[in-house]
Protein backbone atom coordinates (compact mmCIF):
# COMPACT_ATOMS: atom_id res chain seq x y z
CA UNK A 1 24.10 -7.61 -12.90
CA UNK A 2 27.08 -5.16 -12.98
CA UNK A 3 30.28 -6.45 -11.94
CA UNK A 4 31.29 -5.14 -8.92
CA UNK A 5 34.73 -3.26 -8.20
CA UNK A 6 37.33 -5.08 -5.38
CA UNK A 7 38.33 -1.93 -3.34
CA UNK A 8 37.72 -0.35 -0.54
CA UNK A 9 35.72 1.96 -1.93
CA UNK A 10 33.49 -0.09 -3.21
CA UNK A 11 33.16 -2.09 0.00
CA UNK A 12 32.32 1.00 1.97
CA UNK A 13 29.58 1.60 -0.47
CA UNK A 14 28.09 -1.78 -0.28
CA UNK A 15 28.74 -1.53 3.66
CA UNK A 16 26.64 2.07 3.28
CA UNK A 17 24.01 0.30 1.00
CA UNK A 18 23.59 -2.39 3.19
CA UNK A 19 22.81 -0.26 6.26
CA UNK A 20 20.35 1.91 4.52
CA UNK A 21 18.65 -1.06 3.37
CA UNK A 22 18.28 -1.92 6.82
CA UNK A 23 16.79 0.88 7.76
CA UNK A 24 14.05 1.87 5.51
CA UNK A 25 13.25 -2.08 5.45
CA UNK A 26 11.35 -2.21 8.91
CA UNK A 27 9.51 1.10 8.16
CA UNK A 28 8.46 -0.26 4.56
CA UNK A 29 7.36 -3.51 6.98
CA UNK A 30 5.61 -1.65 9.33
CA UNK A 31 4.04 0.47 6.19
CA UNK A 32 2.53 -3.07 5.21
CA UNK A 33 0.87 -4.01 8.07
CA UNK A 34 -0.63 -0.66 8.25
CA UNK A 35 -2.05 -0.55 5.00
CA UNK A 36 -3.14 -4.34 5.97
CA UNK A 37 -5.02 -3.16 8.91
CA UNK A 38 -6.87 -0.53 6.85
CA UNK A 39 -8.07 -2.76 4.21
CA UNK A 40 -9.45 -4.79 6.76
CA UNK A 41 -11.38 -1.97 8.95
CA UNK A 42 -12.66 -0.50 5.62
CA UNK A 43 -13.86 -4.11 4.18
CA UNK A 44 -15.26 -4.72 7.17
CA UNK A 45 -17.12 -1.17 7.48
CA UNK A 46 -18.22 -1.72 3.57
CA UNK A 47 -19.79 -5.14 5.17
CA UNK A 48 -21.93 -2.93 7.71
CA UNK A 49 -22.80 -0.51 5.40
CA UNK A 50 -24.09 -3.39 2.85
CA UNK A 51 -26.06 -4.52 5.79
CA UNK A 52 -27.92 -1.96 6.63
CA UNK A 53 -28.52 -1.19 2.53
CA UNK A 54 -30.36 -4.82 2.59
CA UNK A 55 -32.25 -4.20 6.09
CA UNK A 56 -33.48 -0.72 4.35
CA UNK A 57 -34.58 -2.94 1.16
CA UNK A 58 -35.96 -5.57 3.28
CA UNK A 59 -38.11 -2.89 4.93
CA UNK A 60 -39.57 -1.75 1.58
CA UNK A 61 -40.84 -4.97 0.67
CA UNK A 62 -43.52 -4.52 2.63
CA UNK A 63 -44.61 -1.53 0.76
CA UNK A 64 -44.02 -3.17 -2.37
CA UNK A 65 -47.85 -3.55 -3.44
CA UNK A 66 -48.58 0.24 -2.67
CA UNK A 67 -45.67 0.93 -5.21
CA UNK A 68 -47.04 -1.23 -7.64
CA UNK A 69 -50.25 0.58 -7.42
CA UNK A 70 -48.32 3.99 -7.70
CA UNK A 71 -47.33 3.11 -11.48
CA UNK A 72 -44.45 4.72 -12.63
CA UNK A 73 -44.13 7.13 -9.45
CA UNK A 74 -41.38 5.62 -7.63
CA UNK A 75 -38.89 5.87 -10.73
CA UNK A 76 -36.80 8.93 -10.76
CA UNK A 77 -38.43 10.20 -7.89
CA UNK A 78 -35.28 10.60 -6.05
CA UNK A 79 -31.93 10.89 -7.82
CA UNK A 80 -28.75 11.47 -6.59
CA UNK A 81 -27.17 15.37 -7.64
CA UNK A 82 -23.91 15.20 -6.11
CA UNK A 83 -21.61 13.09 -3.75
CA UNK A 84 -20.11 15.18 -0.85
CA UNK A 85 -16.77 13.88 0.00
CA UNK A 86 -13.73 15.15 1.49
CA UNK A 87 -9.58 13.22 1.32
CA UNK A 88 -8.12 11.83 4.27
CA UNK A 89 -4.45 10.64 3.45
CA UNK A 90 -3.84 6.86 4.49
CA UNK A 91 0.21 5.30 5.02
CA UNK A 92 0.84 8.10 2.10
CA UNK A 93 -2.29 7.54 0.10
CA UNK A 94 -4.96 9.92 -0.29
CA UNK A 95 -8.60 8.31 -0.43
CA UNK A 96 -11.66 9.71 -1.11
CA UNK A 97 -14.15 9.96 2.59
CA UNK A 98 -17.78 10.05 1.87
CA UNK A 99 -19.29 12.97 3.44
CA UNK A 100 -23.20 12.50 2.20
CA UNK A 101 -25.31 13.14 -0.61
CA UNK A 102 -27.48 16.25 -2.32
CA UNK A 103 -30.34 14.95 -4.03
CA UNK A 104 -33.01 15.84 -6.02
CA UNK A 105 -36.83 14.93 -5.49
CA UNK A 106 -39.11 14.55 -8.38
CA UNK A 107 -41.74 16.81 -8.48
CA UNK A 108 -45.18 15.70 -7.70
CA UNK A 109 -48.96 16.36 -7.35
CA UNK A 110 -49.35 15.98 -3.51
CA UNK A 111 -53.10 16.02 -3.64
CA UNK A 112 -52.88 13.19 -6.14
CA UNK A 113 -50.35 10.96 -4.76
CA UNK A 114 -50.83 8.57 -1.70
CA UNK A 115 -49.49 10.01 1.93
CA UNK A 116 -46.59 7.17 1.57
CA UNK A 117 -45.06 8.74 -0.73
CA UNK A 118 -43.04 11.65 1.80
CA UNK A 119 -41.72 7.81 3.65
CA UNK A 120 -40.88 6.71 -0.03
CA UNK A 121 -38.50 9.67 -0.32
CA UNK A 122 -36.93 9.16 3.05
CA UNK A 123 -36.36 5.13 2.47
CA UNK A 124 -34.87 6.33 -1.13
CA UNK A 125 -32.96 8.58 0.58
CA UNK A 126 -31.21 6.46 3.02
CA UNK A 127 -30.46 4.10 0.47
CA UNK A 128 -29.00 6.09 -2.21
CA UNK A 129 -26.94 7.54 0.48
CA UNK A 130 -25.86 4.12 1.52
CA UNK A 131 -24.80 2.55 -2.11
CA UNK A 132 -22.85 5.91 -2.46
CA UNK A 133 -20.94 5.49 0.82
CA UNK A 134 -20.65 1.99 -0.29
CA UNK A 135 -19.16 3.37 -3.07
CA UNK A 136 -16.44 5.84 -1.57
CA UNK A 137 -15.40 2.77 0.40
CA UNK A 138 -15.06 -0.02 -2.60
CA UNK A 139 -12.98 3.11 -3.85
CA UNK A 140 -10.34 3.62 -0.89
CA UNK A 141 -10.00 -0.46 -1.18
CA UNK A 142 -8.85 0.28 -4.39
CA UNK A 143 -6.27 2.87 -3.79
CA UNK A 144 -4.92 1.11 -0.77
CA UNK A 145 -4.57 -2.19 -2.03
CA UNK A 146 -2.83 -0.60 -5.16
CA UNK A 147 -0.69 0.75 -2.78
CA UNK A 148 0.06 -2.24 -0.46
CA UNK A 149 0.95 -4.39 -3.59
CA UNK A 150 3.53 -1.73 -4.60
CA UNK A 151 4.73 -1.61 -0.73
CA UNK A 152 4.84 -5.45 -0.70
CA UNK A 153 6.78 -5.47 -3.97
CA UNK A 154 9.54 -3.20 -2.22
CA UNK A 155 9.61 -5.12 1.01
CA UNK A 156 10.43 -8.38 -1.14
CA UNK A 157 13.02 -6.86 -3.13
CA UNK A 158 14.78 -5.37 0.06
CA UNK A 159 14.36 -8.60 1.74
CA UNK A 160 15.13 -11.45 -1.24
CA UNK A 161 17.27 -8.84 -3.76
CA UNK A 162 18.88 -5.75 -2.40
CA UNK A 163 20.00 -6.47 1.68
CA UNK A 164 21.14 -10.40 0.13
CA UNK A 165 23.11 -8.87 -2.83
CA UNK A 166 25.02 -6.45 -0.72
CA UNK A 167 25.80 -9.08 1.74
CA UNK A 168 27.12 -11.26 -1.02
CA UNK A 169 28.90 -7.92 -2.48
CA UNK A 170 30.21 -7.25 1.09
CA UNK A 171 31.64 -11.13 1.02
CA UNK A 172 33.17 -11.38 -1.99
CA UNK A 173 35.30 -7.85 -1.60
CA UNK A 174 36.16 -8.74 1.81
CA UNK A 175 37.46 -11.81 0.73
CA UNK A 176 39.28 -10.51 -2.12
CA UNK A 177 40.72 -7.66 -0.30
CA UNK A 178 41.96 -10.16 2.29
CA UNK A 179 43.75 -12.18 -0.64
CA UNK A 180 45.34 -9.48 -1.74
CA UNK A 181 46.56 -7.88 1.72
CA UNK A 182 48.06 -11.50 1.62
CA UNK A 183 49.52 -11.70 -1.37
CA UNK A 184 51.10 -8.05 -0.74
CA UNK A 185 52.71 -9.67 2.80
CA UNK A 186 53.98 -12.37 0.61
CA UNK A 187 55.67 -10.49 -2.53
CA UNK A 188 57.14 -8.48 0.02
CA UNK A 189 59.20 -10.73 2.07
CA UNK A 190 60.29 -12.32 -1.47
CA UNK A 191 60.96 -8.71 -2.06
CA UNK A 192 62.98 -8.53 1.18
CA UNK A 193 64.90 -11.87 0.81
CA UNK A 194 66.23 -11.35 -2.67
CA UNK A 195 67.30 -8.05 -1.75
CA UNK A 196 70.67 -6.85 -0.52
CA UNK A 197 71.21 -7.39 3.01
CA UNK A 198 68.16 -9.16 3.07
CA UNK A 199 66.67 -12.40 5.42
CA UNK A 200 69.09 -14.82 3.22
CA UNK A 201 72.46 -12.44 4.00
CA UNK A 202 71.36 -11.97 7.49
CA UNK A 203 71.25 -15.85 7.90
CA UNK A 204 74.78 -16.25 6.45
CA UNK A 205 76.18 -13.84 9.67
């Protein structure tokens, strides 16, 4: 650590340092908390959205013997083309928000596949669109916990480095300065008593 400088000017830096430290601490606090809150509300969404992906592949078990008997026609026959999304900015992050899906249905023979098939699509659908917004979600958890480490990491070193060191700074030059003013009081009175017409000469009259 640098040593500091005993002066005034110093301590009026350390004073200014101090205050600003002050300042932009509760707002880095407050930035925490915020970006606390939002991991929870999206983990929490994520947790709904997960949900109703199972409750969709709970429903298709039920058609789980037609599919078997339609071979190969369930694979591929819905595939995901693109994921809309749009950005949404976050406490000073910018996250992805999932807007929906484009997809692409596999061609088929109508006349020769079974009349479940057009529900097939729909269930695929839903669920492709669900483990994408799933996705977009793990995502923003992500980028906001990336950011809420790097806001924690600045709250501690406000709290346990910077405001603590200035104090100490602030102490130390106070204290210092104080000896000094002292010891300026004190060399001049000696100053004043050795010289002519000084305390001693005024005594002797």
């Amino acid at each position: 650590m640098a040593k500091i400088k005993l002066t005034k000017t110093e301590l009026k830096a350390q004073t200014d340092a101090l205050k600003r430290f002050c300042r932009f601490l509760p707002m880095l606090q407050l930035k925490k908390q915020q970006l606390q809150g939002e991991i929870a509300g999206i983990a929490a969404k994520a947790d709904a959205v997960a949900a109703r992906e199972r409750d969709m592949r709970t429903k298709l078990d039920a058609w789980v013997s037609l599919f078997t008997t339609g071979g190969d026609l369930l694979r591929g026959l819905v595939t995901v083309k693109e994921i809309r999304r749009s950005t949404a900015n976050i406490a000073g992050v910018e996250i992805p928000v999932f807007n929906g899906i484009d997809t692409e249905v596999k061609e088929i023979d109508l006349w020769k596949t079974p009349a479940w098939v057009d529900d097939a699509v729909t269930a695929l659908t839903d669920i492709l669109a669900l483990r994408s917004e799933r996705l977009i979600l793990q995502k923003q958890k992500e980028l906001i916990t990336e950011e809420l480490r790097t806001t924690s990491q600045r709250v501690n070193l406000f709290e346990k480095v910077k405001i603590p060191a200035c104090r100490e700074n602030i102490r130390v030059i106070k204290i210092a300065i104080g000896d000094e003013q002292t010891a300026a009081v004190t060399r001049g009175k000696i100053a004043k008593s050795r010289a002519p017409g000084g305390e001693a000469e005024e005594g002797a009259a």
